[in-house]
C-alpha atoms as a PDB file:
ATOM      1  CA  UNK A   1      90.724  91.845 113.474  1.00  0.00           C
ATOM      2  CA  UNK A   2      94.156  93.306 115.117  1.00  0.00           C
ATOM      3  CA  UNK A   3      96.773  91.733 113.235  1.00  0.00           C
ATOM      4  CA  UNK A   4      98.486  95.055 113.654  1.00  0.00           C
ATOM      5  CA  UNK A   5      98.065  96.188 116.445  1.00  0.00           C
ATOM      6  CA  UNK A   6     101.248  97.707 118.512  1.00  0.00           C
ATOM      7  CA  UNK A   7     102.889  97.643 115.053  1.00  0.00           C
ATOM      8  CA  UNK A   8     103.764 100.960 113.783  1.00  0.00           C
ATOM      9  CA  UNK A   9     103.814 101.458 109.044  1.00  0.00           C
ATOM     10  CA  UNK A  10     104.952 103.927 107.584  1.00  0.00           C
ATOM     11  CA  UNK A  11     103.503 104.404 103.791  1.00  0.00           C
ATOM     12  CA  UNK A  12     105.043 106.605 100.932  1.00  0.00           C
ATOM     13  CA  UNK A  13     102.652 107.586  98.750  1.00  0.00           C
ATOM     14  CA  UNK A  14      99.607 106.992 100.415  1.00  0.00           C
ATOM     15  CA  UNK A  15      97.455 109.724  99.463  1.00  0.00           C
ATOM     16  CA  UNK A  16      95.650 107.644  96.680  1.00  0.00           C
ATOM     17  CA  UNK A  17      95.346 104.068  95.069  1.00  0.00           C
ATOM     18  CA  UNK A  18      97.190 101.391  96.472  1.00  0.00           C
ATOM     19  CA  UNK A  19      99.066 103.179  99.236  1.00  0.00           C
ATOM     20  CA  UNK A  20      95.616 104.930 100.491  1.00  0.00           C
ATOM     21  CA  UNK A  21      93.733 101.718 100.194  1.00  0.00           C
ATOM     22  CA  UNK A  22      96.570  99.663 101.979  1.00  0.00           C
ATOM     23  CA  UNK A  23      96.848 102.808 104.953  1.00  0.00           C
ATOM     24  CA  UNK A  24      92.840 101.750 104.971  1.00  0.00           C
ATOM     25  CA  UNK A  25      93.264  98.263 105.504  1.00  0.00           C
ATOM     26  CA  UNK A  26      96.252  98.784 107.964  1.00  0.00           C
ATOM     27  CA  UNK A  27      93.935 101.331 110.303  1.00  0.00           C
ATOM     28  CA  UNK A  28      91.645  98.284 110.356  1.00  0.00           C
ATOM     29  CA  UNK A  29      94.003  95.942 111.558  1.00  0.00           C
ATOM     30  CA  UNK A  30      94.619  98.725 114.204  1.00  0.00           C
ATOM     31  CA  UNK A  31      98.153  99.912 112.797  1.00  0.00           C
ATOM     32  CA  UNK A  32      99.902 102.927 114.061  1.00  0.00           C
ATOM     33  CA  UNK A  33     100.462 104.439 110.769  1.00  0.00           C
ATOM     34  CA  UNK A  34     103.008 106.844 109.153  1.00  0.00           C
ATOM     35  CA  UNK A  35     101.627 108.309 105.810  1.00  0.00           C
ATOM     36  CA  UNK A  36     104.079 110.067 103.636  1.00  0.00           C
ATOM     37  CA  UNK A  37     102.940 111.641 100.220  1.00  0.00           C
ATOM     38  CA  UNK A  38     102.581 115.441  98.045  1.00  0.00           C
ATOM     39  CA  UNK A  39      99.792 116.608  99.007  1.00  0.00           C
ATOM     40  CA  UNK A  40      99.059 117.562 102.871  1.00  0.00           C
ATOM     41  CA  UNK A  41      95.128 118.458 102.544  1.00  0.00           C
ATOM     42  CA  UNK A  42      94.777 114.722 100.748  1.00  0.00           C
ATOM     43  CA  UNK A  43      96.763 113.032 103.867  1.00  0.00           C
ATOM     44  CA  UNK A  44      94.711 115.195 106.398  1.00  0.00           C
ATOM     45  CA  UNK A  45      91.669 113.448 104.708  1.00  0.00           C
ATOM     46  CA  UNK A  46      93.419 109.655 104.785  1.00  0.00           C
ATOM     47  CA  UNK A  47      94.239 110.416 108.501  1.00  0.00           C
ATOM     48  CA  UNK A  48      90.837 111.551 109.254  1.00  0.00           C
ATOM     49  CA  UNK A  49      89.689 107.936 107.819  1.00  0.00           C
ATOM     50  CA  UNK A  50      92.318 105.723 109.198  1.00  0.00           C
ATOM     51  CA  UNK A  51      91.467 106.689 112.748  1.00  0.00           C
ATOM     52  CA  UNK A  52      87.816 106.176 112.154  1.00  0.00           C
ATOM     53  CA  UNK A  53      88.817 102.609 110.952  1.00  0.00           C
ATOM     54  CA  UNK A  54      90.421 102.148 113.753  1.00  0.00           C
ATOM     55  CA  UNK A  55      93.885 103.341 113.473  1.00  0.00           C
ATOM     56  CA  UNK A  56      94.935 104.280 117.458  1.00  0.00           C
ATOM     57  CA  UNK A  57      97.310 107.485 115.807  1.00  0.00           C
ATOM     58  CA  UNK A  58      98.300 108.689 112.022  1.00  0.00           C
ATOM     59  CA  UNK A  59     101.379 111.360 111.406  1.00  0.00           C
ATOM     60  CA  UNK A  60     101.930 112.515 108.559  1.00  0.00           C
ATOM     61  CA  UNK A  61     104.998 113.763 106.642  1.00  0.00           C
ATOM     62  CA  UNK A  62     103.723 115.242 103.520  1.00  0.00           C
ATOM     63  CA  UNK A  63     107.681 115.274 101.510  1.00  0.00           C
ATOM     64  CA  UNK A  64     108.296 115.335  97.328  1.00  0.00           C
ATOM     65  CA  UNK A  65     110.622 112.273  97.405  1.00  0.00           C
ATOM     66  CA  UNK A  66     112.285 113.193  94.809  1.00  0.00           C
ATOM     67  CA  UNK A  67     114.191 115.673  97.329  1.00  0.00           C
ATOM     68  CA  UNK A  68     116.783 112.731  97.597  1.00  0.00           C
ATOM     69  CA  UNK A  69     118.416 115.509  99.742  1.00  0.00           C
ATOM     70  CA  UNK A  70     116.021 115.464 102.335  1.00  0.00           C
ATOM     71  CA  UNK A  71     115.123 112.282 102.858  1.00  0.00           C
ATOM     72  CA  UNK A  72     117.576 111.203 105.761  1.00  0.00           C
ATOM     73  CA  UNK A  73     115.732 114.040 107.593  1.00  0.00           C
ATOM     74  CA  UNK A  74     112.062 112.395 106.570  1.00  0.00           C
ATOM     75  CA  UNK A  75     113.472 108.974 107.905  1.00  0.00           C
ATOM     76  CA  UNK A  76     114.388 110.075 110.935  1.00  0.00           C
ATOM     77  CA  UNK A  77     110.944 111.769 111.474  1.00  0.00           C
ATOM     78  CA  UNK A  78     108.973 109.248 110.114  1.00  0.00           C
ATOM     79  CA  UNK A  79     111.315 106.902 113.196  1.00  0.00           C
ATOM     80  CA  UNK A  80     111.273 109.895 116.244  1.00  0.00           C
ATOM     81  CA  UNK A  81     107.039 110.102 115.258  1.00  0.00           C
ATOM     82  CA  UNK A  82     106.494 106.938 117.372  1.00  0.00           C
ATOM     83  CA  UNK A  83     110.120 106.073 118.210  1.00  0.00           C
ATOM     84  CA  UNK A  84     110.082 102.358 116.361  1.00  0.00           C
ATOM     85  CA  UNK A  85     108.553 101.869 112.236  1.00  0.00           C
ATOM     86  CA  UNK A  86     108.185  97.721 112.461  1.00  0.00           C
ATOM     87  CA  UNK A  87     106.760  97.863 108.423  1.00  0.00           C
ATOM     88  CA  UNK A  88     107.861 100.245 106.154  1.00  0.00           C
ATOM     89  CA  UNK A  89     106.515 100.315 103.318  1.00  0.00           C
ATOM     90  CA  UNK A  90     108.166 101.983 100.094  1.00  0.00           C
ATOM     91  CA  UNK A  91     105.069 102.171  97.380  1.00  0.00           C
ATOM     92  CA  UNK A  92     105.124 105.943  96.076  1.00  0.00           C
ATOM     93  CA  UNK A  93     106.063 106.286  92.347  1.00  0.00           C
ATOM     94  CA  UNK A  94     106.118 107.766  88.983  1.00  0.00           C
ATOM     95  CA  UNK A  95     106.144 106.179  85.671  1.00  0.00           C
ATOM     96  CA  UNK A  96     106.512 106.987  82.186  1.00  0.00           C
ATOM     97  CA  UNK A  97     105.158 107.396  78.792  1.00  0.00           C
ATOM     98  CA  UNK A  98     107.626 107.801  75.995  1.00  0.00           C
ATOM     99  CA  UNK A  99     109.672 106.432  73.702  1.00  0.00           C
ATOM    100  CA  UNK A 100     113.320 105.886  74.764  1.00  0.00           C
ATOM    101  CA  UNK A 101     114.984 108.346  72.326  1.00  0.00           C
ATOM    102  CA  UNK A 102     112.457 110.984  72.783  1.00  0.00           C
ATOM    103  CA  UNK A 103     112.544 111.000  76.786  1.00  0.00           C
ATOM    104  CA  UNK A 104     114.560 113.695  78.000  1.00  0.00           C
ATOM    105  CA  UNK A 105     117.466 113.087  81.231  1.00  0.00           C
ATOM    106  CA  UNK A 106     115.820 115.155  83.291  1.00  0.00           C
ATOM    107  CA  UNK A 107     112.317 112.460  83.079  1.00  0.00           C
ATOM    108  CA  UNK A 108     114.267 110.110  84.063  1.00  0.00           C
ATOM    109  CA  UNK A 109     116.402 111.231  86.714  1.00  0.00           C
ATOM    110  CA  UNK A 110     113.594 111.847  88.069  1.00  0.00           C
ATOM    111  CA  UNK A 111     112.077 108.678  87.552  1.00  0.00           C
ATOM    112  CA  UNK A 112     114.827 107.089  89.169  1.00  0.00           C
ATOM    113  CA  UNK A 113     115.023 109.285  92.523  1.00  0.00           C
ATOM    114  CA  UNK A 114     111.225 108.560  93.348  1.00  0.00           C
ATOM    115  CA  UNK A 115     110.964 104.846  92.276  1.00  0.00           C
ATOM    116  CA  UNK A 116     114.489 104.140  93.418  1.00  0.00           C
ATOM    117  CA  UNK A 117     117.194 106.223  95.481  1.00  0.00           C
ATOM    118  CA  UNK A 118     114.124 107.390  97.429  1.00  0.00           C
ATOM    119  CA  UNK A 119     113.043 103.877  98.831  1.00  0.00           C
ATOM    120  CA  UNK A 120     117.221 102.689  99.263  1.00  0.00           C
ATOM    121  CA  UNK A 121     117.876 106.087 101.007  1.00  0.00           C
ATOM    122  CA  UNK A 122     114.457 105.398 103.372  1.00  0.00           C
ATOM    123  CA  UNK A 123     116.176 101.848 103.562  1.00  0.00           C
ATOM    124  CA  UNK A 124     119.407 102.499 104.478  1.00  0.00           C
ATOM    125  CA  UNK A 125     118.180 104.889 107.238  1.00  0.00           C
ATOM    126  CA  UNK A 126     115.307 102.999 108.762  1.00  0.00           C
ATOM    127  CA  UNK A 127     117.273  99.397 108.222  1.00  0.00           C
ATOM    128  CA  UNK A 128     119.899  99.534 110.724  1.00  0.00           C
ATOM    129  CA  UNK A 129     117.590 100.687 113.655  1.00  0.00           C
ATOM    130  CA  UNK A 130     115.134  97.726 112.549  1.00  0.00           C
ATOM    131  CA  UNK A 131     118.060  95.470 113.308  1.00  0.00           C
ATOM    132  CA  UNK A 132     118.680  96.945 116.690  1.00  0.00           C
ATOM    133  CA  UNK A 133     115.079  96.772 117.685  1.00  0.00           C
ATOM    134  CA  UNK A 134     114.835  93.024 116.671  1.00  0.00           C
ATOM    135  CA  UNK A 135     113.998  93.262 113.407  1.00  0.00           C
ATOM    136  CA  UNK A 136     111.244  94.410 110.863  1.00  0.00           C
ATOM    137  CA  UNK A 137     109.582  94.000 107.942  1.00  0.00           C
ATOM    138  CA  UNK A 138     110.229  95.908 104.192  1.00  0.00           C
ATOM    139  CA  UNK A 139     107.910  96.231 101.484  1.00  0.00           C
ATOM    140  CA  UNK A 140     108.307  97.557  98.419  1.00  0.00           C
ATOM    141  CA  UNK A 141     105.859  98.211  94.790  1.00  0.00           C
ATOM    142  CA  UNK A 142     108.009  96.826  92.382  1.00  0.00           C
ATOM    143  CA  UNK A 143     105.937  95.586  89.266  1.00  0.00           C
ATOM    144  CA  UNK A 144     105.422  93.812  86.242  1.00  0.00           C
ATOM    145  CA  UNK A 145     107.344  96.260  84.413  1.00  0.00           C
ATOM    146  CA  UNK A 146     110.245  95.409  86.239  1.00  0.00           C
ATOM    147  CA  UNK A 147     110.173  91.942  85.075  1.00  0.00           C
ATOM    148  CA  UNK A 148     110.319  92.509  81.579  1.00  0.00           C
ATOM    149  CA  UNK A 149     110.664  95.807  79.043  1.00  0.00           C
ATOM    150  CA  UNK A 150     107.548  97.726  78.308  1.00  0.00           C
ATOM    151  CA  UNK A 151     107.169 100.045  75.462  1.00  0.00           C
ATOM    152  CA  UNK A 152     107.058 103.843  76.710  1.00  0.00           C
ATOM    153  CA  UNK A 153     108.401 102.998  80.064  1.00  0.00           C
ATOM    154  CA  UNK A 154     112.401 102.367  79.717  1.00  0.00           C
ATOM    155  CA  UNK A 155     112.404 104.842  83.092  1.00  0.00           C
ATOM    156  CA  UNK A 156     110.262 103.079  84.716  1.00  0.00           C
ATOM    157  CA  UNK A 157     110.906  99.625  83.887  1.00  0.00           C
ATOM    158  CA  UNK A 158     114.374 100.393  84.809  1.00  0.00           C
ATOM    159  CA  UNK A 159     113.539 101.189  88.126  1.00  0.00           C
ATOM    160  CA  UNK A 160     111.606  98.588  89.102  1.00  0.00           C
ATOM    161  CA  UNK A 161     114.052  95.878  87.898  1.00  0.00           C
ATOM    162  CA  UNK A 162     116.581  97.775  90.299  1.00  0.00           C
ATOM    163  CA  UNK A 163     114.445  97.682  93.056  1.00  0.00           C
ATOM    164  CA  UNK A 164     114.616  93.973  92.585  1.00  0.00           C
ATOM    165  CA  UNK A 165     118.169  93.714  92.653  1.00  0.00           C
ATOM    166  CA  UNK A 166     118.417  95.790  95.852  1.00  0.00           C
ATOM    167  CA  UNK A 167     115.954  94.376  98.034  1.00  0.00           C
ATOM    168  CA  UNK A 168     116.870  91.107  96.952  1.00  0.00           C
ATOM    169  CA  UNK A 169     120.206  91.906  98.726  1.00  0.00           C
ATOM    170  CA  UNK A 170     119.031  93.017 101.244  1.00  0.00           C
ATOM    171  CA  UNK A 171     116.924  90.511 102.025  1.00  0.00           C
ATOM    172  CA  UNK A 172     119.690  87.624 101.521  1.00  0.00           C
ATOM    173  CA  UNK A 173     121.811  89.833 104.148  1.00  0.00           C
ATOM    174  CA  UNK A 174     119.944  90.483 106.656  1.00  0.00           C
ATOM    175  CA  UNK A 175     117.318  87.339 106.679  1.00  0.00           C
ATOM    176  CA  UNK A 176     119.107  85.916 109.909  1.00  0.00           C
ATOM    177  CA  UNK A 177     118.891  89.384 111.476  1.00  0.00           C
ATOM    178  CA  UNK A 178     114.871  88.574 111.604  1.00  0.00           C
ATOM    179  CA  UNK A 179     114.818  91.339 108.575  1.00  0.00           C
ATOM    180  CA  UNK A 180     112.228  90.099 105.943  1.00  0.00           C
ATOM    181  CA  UNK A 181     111.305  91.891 102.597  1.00  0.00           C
ATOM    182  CA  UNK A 182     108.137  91.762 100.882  1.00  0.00           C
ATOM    183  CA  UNK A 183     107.886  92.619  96.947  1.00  0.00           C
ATOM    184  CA  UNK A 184     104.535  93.637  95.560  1.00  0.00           C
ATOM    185  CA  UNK A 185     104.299  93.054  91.986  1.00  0.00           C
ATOM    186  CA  UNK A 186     101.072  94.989  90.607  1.00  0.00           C
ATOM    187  CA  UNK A 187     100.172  94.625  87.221  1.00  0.00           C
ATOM    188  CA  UNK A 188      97.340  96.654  86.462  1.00  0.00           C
ATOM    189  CA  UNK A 189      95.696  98.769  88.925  1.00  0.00           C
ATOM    190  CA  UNK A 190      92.957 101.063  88.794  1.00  0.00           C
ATOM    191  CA  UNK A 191      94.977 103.989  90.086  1.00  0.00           C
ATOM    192  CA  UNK A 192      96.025 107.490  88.683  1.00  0.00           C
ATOM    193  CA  UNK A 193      99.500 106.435  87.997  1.00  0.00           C
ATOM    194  CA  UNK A 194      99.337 106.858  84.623  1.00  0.00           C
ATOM    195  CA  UNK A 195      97.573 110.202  84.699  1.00  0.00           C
ATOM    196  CA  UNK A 196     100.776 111.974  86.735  1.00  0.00           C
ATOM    197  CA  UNK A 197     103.072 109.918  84.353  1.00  0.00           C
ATOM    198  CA  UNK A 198     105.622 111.580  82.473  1.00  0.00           C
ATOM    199  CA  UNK A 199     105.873 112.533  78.775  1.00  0.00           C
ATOM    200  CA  UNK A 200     109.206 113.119  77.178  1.00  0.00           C
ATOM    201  CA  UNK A 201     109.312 116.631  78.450  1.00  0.00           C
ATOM    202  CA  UNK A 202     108.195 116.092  81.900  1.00  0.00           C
ATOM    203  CA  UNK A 203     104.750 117.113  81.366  1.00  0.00           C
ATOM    204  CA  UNK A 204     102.362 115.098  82.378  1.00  0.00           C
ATOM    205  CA  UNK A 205     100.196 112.205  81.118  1.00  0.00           C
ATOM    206  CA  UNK A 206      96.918 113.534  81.939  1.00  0.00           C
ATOM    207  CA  UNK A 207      94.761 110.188  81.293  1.00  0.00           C
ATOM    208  CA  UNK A 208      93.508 107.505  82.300  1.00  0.00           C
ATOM    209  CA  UNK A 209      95.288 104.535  79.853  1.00  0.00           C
ATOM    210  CA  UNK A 210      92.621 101.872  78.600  1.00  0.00           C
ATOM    211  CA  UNK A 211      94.740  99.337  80.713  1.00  0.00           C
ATOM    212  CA  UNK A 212      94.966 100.682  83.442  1.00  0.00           C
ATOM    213  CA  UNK A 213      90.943 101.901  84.183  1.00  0.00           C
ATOM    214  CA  UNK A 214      90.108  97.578  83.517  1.00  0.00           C
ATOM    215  CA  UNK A 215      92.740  97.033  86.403  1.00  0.00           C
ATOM    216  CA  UNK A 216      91.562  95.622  89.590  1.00  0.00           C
ATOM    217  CA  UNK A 217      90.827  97.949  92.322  1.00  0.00           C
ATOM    218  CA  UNK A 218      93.076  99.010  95.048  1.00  0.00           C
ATOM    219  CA  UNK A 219      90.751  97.634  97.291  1.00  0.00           C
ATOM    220  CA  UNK A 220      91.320  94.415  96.240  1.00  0.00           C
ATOM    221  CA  UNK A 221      95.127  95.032  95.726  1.00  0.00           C
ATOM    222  CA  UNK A 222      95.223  96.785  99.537  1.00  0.00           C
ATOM    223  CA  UNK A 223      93.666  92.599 100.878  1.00  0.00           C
ATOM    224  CA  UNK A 224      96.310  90.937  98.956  1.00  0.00           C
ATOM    225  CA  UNK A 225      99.319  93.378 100.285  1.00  0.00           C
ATOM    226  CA  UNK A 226      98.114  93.734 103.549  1.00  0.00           C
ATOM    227  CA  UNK A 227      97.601  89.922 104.230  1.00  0.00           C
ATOM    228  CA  UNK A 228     101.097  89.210 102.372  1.00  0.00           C
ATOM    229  CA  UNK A 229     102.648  91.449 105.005  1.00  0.00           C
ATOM    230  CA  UNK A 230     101.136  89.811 107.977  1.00  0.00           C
ATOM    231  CA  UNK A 231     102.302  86.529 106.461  1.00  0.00           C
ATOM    232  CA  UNK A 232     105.485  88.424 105.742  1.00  0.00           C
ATOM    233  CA  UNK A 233     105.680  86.146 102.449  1.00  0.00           C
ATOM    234  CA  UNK A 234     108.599  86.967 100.120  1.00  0.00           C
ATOM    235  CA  UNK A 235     105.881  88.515  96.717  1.00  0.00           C
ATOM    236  CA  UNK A 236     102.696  89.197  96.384  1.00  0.00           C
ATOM    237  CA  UNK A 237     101.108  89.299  92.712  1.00  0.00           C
ATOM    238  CA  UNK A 238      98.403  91.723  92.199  1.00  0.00           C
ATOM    239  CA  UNK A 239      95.898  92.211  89.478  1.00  0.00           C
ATOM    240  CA  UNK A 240      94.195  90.162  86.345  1.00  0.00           C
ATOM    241  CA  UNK A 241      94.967  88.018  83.508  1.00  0.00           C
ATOM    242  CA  UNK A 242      97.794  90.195  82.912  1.00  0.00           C
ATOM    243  CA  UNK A 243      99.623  88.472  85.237  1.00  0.00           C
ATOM    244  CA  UNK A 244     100.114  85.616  83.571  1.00  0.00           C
ATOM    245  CA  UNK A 245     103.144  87.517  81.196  1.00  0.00           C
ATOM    246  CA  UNK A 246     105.161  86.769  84.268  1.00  0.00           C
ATOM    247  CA  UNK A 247     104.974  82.979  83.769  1.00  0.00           C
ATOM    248  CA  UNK A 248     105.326  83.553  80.295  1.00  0.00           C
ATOM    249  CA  UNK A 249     108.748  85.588  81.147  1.00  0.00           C
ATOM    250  CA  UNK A 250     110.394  82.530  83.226  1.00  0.00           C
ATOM    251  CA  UNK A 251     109.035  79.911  81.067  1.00  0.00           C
ATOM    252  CA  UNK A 252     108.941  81.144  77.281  1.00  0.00           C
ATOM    253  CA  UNK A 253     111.272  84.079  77.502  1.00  0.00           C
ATOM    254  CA  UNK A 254     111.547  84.268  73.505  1.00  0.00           C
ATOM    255  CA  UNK A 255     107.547  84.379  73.301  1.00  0.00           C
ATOM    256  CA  UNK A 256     107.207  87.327  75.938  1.00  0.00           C
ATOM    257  CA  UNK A 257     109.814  89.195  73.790  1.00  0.00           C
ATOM    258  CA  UNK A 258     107.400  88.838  70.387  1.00  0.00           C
ATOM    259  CA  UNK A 259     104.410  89.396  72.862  1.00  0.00           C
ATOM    260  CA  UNK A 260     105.682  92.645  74.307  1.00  0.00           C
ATOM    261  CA  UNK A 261     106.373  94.220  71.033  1.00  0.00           C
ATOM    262  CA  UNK A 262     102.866  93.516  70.412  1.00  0.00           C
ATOM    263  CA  UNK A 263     101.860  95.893  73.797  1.00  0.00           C
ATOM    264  CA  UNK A 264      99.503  98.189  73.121  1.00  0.00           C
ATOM    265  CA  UNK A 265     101.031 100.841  75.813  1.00  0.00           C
ATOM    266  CA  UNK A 266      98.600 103.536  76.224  1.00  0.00           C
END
């Protein structure tokens, strides 16, 4: 299929799990894509595949987002690489493991610049020129942590629930400007996320949590996202029976509190 075809995505961190499988399942909807992530060698690898899936061209803009500094500069590359971006697609991140007390500032400033200032300062840039070209599309990896607390995560979850409140906004003001926003809400994923999480000091995880290696694949996840765009619907749930703590959250708020203490986090 085409679906994508003529459309130009840009991906941040797309180098593994759900943003390499989604820059996968974009090439074979015969996206232009724009892959943004660490680690060059790994994108040069992702390219290589995307065009054999059919992607017609790939640049890449290897960039640490949490260079909030720099990121005005990324934008407008990631814009002047094929002179229009009609999905972007904020999905890199970090998360956490550590109590709240124990977690050092500097954990979760970072935190904060790479699963939030880094997709509102892509957002800000890459918005208004959107607008001018008729319109686009923004998604964004929120999760389930940012629905509720999670033990070990107050970084993270903190985030997330941000990113909520600001592409919410956004999407409320500029809906009639043919601006539509996509949230992806994994829960568990079988990616490495948790093995580059951060302890209290900044190190990192360096596992593989029990959780997250039963999570569904990114394969699967990349279907769901990638259709969800097309269909430019407003969420997208992805993953297993852990998904049904979200109901549990709008419906029996006091029972999600008991159950969440109950979390067993790692």
């Amino acid at each position: 299929m085409e679906q994508f075809k003529g459309k130009v995505v840009w991906i941040t961190g797309s180098s593994s799990g759900i943003g390499e499988a989604c820059a996968y399942r974009f090439a074979e909807e015969n996206a232009t894509l724009v892959l943004t992530a660490l680690e060059p060698d790994v994108l040069e690898k992702v390219k290589a595949k995307c065009l054999q899936l059919g992607a017609p061209d790939v640049a890449l803009l290897p960039f640490d987002l949490s260079d909030t500094n720099g990121l005005n500069a990324l934008a407008d590359q990631a814009w002047d690489s094929f002179g229009r971006i009609d999905v972007l697609y904020n999905n890199a991140g970090i998360s956490q493991r550590s109590k709240t007390l124990d977690t050092d500032m500097s954990v979760i400033n970072k935190v904060m610049a790479v699963d939030y200032f880094a997709p509102v300062i892509l957002t800000k840039n890459i918005l208004p020129r959107m607008i001018a070209a008729g319109g686009g599309q923004l998604a964004v990896t929120t999760s389930i942590s940012g629905r509720f607390g999670f033990p070990l995560r107050s970084a993270y979850c903190s985030a997330k629930h941000a990113l909520y409140g600001f592409f919410e906004t956004v999407q409320a003001e500029y809906y009639d400007q043919n601006v539509r926003v996509t949230f992806v809400c994994p829960g568990r994923v079988r990616t490495n996320i948790s093995f580059y999480a951060l302890e209290r000091d900044g190190r990192q995880h360096g596992k593989l949590d029990a959780g997250q290696a039963g999570g569904t694949t990114p394969e699967h996840a990349a279907r769901r996202i990638v259709r969800a765009v097309y269909k430019r619907k407003r969420e997208v749930l992805v993953g297993k029976k852990e998904l049904i703590m979200l109901y549990f959250k709008r419906f029996l708020p006091g029972l999600t509190a008991i159950l969440t203490r109950k979390i067993k986090s790692m």
